[in-house]
PDB file of N, CA and C in Angstrom:
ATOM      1  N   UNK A   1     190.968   7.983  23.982  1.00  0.00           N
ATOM      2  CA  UNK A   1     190.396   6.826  23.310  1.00  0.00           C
ATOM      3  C   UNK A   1     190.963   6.764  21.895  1.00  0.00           C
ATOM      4  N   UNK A   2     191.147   5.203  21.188  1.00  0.00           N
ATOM      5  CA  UNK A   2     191.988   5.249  19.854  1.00  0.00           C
ATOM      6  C   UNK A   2     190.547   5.034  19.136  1.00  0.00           C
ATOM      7  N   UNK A   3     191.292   4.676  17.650  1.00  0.00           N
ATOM      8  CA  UNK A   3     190.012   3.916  16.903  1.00  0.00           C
ATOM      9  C   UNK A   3     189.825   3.224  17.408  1.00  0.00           C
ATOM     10  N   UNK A   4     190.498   2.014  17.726  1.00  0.00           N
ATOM     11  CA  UNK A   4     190.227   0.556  17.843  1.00  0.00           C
ATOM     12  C   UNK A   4     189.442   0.221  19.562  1.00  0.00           C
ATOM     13  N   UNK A   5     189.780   1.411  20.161  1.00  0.00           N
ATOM     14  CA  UNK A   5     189.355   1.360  21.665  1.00  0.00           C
ATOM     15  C   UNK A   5     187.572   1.975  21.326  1.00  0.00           C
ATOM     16  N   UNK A   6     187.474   2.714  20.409  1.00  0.00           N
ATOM     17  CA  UNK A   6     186.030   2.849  20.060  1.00  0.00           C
ATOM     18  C   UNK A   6     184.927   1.366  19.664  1.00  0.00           C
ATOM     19  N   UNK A   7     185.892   1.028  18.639  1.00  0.00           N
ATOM     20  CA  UNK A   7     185.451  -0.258  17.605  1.00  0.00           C
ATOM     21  C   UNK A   7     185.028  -1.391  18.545  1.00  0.00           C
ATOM     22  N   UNK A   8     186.189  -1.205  19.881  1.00  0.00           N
ATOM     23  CA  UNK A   8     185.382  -2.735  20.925  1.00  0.00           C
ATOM     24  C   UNK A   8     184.628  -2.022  21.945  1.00  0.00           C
ATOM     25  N   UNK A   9     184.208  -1.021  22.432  1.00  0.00           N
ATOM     26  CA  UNK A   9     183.456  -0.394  22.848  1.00  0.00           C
ATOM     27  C   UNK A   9     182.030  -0.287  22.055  1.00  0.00           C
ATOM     28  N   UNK A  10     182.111   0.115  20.784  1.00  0.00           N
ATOM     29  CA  UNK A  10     180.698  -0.148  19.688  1.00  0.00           C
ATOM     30  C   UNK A  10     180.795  -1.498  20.273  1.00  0.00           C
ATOM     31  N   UNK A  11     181.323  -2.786  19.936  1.00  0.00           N
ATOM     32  CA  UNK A  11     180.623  -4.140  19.481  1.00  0.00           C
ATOM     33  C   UNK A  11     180.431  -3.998  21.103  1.00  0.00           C
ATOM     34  N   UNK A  12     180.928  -4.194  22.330  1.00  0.00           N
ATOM     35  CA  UNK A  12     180.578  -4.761  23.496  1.00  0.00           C
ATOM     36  C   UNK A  12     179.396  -3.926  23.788  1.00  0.00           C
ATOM     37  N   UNK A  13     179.229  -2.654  23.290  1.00  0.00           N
ATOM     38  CA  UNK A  13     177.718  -2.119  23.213  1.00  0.00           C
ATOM     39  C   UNK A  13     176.170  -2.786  22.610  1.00  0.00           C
ATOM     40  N   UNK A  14     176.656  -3.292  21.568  1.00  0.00           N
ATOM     41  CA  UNK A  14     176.014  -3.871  20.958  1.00  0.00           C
ATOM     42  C   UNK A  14     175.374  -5.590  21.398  1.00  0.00           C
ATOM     43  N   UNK A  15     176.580  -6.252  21.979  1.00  0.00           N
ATOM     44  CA  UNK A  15     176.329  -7.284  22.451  1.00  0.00           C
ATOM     45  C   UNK A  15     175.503  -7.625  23.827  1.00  0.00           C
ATOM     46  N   UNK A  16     175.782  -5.976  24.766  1.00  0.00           N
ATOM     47  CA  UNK A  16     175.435  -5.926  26.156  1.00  0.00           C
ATOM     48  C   UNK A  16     173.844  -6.049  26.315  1.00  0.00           C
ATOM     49  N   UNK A  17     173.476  -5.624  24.789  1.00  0.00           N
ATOM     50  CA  UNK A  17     171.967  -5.201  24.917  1.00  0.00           C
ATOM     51  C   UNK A  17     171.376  -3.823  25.895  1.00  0.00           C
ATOM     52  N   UNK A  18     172.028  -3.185  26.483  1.00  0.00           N
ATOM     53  CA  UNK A  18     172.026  -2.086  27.327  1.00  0.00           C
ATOM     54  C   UNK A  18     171.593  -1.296  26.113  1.00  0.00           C
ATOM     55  N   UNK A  19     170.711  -0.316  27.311  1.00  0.00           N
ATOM     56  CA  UNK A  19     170.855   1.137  26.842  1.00  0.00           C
ATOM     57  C   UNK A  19     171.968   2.016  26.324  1.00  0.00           C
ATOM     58  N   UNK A  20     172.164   2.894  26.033  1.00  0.00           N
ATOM     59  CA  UNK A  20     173.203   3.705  25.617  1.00  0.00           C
ATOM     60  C   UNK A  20     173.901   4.350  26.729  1.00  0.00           C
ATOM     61  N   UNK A  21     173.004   5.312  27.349  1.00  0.00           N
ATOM     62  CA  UNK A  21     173.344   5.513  28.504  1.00  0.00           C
ATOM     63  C   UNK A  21     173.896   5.229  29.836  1.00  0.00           C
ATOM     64  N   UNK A  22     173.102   3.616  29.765  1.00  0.00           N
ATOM     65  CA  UNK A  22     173.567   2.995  30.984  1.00  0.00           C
ATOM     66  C   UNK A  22     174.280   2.270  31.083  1.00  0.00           C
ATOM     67  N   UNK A  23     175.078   1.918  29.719  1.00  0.00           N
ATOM     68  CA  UNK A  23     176.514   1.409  29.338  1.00  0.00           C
ATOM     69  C   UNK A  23     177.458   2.145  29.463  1.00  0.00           C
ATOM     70  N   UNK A  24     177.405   3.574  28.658  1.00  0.00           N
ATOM     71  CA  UNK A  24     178.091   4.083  28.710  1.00  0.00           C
ATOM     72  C   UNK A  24     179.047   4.984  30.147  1.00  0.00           C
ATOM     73  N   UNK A  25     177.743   4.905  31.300  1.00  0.00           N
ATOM     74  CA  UNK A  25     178.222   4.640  32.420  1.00  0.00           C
ATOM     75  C   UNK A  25     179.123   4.141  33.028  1.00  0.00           C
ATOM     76  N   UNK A  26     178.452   2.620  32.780  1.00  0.00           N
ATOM     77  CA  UNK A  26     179.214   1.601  33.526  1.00  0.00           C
ATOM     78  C   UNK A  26     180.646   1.451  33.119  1.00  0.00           C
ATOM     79  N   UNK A  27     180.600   1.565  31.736  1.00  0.00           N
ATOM     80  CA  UNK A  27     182.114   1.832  30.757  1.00  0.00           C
ATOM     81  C   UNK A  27     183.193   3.225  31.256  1.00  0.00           C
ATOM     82  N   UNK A  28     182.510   3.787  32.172  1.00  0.00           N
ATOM     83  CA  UNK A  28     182.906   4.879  32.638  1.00  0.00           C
ATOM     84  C   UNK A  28     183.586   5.959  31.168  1.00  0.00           C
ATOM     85  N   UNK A  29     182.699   5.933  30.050  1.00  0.00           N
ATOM     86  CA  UNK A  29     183.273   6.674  29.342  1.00  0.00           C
ATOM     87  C   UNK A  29     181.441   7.930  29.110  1.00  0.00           C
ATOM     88  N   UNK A  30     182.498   8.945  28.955  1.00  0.00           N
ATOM     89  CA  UNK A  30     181.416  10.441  28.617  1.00  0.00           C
ATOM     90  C   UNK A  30     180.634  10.434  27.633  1.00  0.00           C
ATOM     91  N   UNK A  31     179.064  10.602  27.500  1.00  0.00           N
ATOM     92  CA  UNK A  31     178.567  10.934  26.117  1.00  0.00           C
ATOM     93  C   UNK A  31     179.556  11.443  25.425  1.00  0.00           C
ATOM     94  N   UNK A  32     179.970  12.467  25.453  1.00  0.00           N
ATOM     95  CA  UNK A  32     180.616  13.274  24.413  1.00  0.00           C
ATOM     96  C   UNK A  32     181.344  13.110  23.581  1.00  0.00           C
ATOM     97  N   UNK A  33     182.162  12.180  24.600  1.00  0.00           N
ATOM     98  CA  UNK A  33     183.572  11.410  24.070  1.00  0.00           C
ATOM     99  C   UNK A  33     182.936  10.144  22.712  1.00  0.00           C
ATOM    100  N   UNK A  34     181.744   9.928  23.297  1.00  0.00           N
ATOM    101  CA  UNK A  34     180.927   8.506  22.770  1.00  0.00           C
ATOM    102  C   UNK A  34     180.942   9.119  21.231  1.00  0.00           C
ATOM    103  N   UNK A  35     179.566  10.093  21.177  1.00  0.00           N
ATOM    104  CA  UNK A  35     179.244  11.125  20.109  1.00  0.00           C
ATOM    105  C   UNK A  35     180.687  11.281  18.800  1.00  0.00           C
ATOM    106  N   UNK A  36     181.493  12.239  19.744  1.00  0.00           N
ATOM    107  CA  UNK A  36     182.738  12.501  19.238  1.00  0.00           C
ATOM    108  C   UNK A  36     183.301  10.970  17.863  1.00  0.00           C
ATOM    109  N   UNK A  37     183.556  10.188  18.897  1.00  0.00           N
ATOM    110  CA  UNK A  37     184.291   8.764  17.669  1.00  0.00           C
ATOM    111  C   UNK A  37     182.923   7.975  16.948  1.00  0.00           C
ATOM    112  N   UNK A  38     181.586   7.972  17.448  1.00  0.00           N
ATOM    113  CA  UNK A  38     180.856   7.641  16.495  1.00  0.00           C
ATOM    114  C   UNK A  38     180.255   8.619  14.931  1.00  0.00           C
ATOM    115  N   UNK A  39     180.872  10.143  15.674  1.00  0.00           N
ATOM    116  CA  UNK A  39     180.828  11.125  14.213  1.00  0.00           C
ATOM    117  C   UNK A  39     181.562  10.705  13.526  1.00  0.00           C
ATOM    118  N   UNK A  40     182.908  10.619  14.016  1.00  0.00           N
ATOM    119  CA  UNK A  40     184.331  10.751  13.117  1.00  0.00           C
ATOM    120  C   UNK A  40     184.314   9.058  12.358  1.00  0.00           C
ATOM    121  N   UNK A  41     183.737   7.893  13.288  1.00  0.00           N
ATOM    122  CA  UNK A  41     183.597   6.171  12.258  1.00  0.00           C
ATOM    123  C   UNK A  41     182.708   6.703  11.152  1.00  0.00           C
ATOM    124  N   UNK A  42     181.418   7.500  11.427  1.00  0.00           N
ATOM    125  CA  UNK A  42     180.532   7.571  10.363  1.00  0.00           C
ATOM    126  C   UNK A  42     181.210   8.290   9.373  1.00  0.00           C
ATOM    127  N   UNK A  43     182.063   9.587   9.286  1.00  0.00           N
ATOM    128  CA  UNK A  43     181.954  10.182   8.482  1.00  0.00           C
ATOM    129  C   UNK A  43     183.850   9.544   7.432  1.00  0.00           C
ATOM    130  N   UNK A  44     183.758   8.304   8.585  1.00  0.00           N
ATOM    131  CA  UNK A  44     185.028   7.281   7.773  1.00  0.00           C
ATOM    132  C   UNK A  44     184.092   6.257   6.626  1.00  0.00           C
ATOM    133  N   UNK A  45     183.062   6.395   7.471  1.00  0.00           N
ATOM    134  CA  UNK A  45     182.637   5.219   6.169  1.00  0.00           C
ATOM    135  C   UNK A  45     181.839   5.529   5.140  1.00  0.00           C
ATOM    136  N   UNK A  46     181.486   7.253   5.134  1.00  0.00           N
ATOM    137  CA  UNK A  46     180.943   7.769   3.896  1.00  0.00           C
ATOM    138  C   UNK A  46     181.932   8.196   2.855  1.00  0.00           C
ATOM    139  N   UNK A  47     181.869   7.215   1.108  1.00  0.00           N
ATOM    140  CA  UNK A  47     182.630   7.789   0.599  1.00  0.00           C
ATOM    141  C   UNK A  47     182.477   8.939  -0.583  1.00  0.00           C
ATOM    142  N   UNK A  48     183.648   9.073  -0.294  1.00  0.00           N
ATOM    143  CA  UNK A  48     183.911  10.540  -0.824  1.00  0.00           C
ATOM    144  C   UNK A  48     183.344  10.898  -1.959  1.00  0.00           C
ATOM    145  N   UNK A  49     182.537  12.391  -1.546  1.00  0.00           N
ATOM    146  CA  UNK A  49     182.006  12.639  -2.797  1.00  0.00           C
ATOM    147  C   UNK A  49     182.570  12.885  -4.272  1.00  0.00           C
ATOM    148  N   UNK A  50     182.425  12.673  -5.306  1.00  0.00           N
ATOM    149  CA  UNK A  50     183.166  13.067  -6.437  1.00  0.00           C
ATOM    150  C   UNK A  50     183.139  14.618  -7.048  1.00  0.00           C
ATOM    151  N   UNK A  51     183.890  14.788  -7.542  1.00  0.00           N
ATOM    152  CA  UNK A  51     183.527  16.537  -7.709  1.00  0.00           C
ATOM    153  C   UNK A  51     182.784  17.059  -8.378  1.00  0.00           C
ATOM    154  N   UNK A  52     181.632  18.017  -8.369  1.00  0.00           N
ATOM    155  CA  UNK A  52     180.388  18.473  -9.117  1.00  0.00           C
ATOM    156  C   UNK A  52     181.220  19.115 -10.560  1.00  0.00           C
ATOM    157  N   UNK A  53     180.797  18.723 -11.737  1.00  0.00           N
ATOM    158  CA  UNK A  53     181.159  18.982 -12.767  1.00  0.00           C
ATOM    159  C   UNK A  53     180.932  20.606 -12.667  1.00  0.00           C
ATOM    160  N   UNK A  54     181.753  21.145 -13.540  1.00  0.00           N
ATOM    161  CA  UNK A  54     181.576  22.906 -13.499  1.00  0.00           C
ATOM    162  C   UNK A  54     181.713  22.739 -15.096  1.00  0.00           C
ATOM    163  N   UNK A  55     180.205  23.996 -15.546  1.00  0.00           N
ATOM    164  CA  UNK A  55     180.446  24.054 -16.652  1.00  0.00           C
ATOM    165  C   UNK A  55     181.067  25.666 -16.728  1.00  0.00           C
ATOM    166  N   UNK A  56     182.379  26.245 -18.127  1.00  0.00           N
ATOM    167  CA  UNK A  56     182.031  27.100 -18.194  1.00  0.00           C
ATOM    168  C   UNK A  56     181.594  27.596 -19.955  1.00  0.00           C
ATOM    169  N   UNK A  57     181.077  29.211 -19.057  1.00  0.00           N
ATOM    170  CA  UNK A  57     180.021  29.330 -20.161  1.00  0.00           C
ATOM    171  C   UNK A  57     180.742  30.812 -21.479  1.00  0.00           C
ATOM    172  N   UNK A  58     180.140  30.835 -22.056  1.00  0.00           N
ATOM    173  CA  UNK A  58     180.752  32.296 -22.947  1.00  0.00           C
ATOM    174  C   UNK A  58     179.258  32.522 -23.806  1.00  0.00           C
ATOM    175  N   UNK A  59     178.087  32.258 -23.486  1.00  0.00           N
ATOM    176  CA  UNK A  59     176.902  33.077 -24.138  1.00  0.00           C
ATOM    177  C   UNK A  59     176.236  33.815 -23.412  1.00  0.00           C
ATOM    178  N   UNK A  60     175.536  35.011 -23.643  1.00  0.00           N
ATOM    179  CA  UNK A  60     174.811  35.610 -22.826  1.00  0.00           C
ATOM    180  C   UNK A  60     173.736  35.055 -21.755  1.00  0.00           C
ATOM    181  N   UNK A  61     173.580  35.530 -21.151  1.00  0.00           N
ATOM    182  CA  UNK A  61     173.048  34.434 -19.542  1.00  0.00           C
ATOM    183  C   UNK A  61     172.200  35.516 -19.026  1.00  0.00           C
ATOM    184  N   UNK A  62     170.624  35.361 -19.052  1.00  0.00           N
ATOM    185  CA  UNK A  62     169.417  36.397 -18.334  1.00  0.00           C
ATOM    186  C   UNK A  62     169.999  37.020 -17.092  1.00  0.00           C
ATOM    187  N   UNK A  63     170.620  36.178 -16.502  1.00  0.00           N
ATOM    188  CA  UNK A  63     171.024  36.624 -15.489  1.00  0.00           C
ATOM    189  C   UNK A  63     171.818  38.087 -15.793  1.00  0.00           C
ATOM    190  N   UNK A  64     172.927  38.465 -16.355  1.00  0.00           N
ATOM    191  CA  UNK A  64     173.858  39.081 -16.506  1.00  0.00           C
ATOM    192  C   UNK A  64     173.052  40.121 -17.740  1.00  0.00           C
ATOM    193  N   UNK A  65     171.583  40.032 -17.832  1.00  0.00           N
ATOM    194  CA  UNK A  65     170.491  41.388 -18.160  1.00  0.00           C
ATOM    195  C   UNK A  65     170.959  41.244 -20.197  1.00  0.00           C
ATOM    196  N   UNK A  66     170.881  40.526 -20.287  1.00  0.00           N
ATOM    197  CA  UNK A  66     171.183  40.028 -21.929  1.00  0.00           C
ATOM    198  C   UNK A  66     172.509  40.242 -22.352  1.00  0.00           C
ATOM    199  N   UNK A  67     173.926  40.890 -21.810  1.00  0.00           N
ATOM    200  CA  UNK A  67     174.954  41.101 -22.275  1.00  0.00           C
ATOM    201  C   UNK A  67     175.811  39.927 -21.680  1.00  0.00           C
ATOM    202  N   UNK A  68     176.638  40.005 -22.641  1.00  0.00           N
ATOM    203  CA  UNK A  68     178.431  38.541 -21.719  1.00  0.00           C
ATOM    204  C   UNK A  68     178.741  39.573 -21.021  1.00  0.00           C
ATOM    205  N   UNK A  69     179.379  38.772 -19.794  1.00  0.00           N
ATOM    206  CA  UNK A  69     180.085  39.554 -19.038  1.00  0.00           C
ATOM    207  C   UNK A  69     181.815  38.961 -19.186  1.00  0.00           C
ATOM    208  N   UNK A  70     182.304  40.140 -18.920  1.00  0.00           N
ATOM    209  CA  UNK A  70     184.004  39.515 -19.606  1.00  0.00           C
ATOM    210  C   UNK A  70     184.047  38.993 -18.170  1.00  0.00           C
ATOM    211  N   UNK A  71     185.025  38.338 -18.180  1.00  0.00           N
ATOM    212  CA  UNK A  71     186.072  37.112 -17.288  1.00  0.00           C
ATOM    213  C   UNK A  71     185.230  35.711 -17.663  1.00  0.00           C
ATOM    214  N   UNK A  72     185.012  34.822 -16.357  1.00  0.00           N
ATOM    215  CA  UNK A  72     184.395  33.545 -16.377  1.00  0.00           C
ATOM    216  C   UNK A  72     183.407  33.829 -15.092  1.00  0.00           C
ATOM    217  N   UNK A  73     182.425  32.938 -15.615  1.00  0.00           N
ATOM    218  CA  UNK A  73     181.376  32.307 -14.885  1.00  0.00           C
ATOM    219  C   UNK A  73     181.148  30.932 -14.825  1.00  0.00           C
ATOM    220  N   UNK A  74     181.397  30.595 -13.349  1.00  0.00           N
ATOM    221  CA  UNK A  74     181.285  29.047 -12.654  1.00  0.00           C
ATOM    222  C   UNK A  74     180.158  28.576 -12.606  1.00  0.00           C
ATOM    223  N   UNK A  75     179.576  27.442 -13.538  1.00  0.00           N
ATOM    224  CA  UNK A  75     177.508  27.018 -13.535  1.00  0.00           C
ATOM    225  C   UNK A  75     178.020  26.005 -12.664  1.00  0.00           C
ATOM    226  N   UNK A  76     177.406  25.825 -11.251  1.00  0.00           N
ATOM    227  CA  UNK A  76     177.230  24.690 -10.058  1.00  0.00           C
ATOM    228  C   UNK A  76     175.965  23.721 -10.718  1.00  0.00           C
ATOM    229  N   UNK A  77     176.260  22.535 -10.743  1.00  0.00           N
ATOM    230  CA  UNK A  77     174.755  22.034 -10.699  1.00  0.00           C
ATOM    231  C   UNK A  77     173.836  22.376  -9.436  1.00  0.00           C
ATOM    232  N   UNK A  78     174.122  22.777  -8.674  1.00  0.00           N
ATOM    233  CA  UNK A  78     173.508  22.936  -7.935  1.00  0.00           C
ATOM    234  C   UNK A  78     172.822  24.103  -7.949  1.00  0.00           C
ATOM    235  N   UNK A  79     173.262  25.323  -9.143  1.00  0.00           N
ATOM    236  CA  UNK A  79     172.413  26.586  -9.746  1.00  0.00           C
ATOM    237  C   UNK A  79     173.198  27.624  -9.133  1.00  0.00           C
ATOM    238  N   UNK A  80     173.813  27.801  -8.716  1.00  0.00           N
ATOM    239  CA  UNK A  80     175.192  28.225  -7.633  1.00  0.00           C
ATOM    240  C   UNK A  80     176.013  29.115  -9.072  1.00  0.00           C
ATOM    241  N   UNK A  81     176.068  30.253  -9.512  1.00  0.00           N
ATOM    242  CA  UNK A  81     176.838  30.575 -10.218  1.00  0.00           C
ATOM    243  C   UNK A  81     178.424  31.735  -9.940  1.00  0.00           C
ATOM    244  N   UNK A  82     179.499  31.920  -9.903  1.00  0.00           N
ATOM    245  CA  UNK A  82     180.184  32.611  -9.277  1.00  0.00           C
ATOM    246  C   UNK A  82     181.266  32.925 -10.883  1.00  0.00           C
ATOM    247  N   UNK A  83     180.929  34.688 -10.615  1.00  0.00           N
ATOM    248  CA  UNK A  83     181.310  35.032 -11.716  1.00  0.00           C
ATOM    249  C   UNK A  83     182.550  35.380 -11.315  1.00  0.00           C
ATOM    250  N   UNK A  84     183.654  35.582 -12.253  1.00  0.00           N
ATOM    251  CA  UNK A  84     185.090  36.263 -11.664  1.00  0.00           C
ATOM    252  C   UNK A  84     185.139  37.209 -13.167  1.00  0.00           C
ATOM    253  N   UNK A  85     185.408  38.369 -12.977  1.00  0.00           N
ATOM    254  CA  UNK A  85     185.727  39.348 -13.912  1.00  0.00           C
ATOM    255  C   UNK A  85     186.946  39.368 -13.939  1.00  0.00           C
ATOM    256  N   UNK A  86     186.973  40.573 -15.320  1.00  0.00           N
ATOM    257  CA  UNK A  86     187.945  40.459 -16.081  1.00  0.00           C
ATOM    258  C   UNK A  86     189.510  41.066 -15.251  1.00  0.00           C
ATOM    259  N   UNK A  87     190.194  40.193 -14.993  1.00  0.00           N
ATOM    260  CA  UNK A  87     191.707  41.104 -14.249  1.00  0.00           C
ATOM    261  C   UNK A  87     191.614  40.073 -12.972  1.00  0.00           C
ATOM    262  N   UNK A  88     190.626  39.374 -12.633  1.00  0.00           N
ATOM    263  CA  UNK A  88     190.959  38.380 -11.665  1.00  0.00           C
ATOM    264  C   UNK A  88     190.941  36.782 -12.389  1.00  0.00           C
ATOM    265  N   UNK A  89     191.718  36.407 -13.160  1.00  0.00           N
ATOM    266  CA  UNK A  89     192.288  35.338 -13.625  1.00  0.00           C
ATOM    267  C   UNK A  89     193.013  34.911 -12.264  1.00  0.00           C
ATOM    268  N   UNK A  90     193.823  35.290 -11.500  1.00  0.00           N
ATOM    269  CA  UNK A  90     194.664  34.561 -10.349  1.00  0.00           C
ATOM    270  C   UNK A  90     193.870  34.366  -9.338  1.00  0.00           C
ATOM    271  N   UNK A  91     193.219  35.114  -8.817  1.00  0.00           N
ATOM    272  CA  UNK A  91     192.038  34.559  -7.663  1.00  0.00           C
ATOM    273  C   UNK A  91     191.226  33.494  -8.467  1.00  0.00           C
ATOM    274  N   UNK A  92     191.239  33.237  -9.569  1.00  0.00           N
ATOM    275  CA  UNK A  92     190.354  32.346  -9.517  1.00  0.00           C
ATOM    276  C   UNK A  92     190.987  30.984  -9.881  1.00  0.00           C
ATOM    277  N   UNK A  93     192.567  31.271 -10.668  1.00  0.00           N
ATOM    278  CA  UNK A  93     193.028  29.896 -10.415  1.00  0.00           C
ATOM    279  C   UNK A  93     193.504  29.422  -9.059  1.00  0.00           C
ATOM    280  N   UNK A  94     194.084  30.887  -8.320  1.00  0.00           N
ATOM    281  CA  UNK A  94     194.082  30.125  -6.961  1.00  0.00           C
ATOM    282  C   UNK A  94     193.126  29.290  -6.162  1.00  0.00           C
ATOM    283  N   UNK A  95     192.261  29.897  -6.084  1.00  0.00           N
ATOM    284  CA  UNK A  95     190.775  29.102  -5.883  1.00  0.00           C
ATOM    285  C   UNK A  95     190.585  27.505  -6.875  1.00  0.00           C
ATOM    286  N   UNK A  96     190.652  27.566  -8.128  1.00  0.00           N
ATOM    287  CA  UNK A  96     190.722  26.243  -8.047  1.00  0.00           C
ATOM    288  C   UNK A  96     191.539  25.433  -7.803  1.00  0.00           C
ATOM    289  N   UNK A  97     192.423  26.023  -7.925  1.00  0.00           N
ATOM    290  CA  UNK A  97     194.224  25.111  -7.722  1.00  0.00           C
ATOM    291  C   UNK A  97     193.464  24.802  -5.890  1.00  0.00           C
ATOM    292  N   UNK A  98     193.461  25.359  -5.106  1.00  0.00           N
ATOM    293  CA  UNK A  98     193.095  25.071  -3.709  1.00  0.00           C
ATOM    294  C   UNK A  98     191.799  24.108  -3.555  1.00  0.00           C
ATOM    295  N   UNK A  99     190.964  24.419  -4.326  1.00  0.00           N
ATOM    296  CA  UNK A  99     190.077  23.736  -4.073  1.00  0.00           C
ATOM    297  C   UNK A  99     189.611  21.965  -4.909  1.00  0.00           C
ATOM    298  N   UNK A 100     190.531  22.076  -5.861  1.00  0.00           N
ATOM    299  CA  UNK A 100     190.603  20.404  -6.993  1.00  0.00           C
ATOM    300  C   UNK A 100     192.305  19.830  -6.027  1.00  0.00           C
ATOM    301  N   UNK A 101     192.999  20.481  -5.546  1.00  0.00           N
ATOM    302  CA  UNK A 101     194.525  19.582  -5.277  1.00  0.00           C
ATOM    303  C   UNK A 101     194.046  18.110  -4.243  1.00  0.00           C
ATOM    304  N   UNK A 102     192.801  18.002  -3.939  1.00  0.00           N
ATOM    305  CA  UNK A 102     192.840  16.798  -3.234  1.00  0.00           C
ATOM    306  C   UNK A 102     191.734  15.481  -4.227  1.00  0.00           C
ATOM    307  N   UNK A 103     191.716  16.297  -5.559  1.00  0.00           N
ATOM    308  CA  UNK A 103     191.088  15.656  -6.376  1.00  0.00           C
ATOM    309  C   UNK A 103     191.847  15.465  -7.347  1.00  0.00           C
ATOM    310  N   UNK A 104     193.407  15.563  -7.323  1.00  0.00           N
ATOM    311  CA  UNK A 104     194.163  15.626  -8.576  1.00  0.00           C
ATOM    312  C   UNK A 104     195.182  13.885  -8.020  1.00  0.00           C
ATOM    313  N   UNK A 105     195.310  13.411  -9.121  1.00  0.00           N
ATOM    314  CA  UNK A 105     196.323  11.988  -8.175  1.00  0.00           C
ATOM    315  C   UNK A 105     197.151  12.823  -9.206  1.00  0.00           C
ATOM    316  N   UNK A 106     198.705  12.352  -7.910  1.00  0.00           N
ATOM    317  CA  UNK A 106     199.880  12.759  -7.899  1.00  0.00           C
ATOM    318  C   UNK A 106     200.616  12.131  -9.143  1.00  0.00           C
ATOM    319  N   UNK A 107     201.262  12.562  -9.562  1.00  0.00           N
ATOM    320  CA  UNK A 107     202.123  12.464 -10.862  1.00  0.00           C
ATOM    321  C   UNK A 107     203.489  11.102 -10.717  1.00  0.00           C
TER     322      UNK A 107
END
């Protein structure tokens, strides 16, 4: 099945007034298959989230028992903190370099 073989399958669904099931029958096509291209339309028409701001920090943090801890610490808004110590500078630009390159427009 393509997109577009989904897209007139949705509307002739829609128009048949049928059940789900008992269309999808007669259409001789599989739940699964159904499921499958109505995940993949939905998750076409949600757009993309923007990227959660990261703060970083350099003051002492309760967490880390009143002292700085050397390297960096990642604040998630989401409260999510991920510390990288001191001597892993490359794991952690690799990590962002991997994880911002589909948030960077091309040069």
């Amino acid at each position: 099945m393509t997109k577009e073989e989904f897209e007139v399958l949705q509307f002739d669904l829609q128009q048949s007034g049928k059940p789900l099931m008992s269309y999808l029958k007669e259409a001789g096509v599989n739940y699964s298959t159904y499921t499958y291209w109505r995940r993949k339309a939905d998750s076409e028409k949600q757009p993309q989230q923007p990227i959660a701001p990261i703060s970083f920090t350099q003051h002492a943090d309760p967490v880390f028992s009143g002292s700085v801890p050397t390297g960096v610490t990642l604040l998630f808004p989401n409260g999510l903190r991920a510390h990288f110590g001191s001597g892993t500078e490359d794991v952690l630009r690799d990590l962002l370099d991997k994880s911002l390159v589909s948030h960077v427009l091309p040069e």
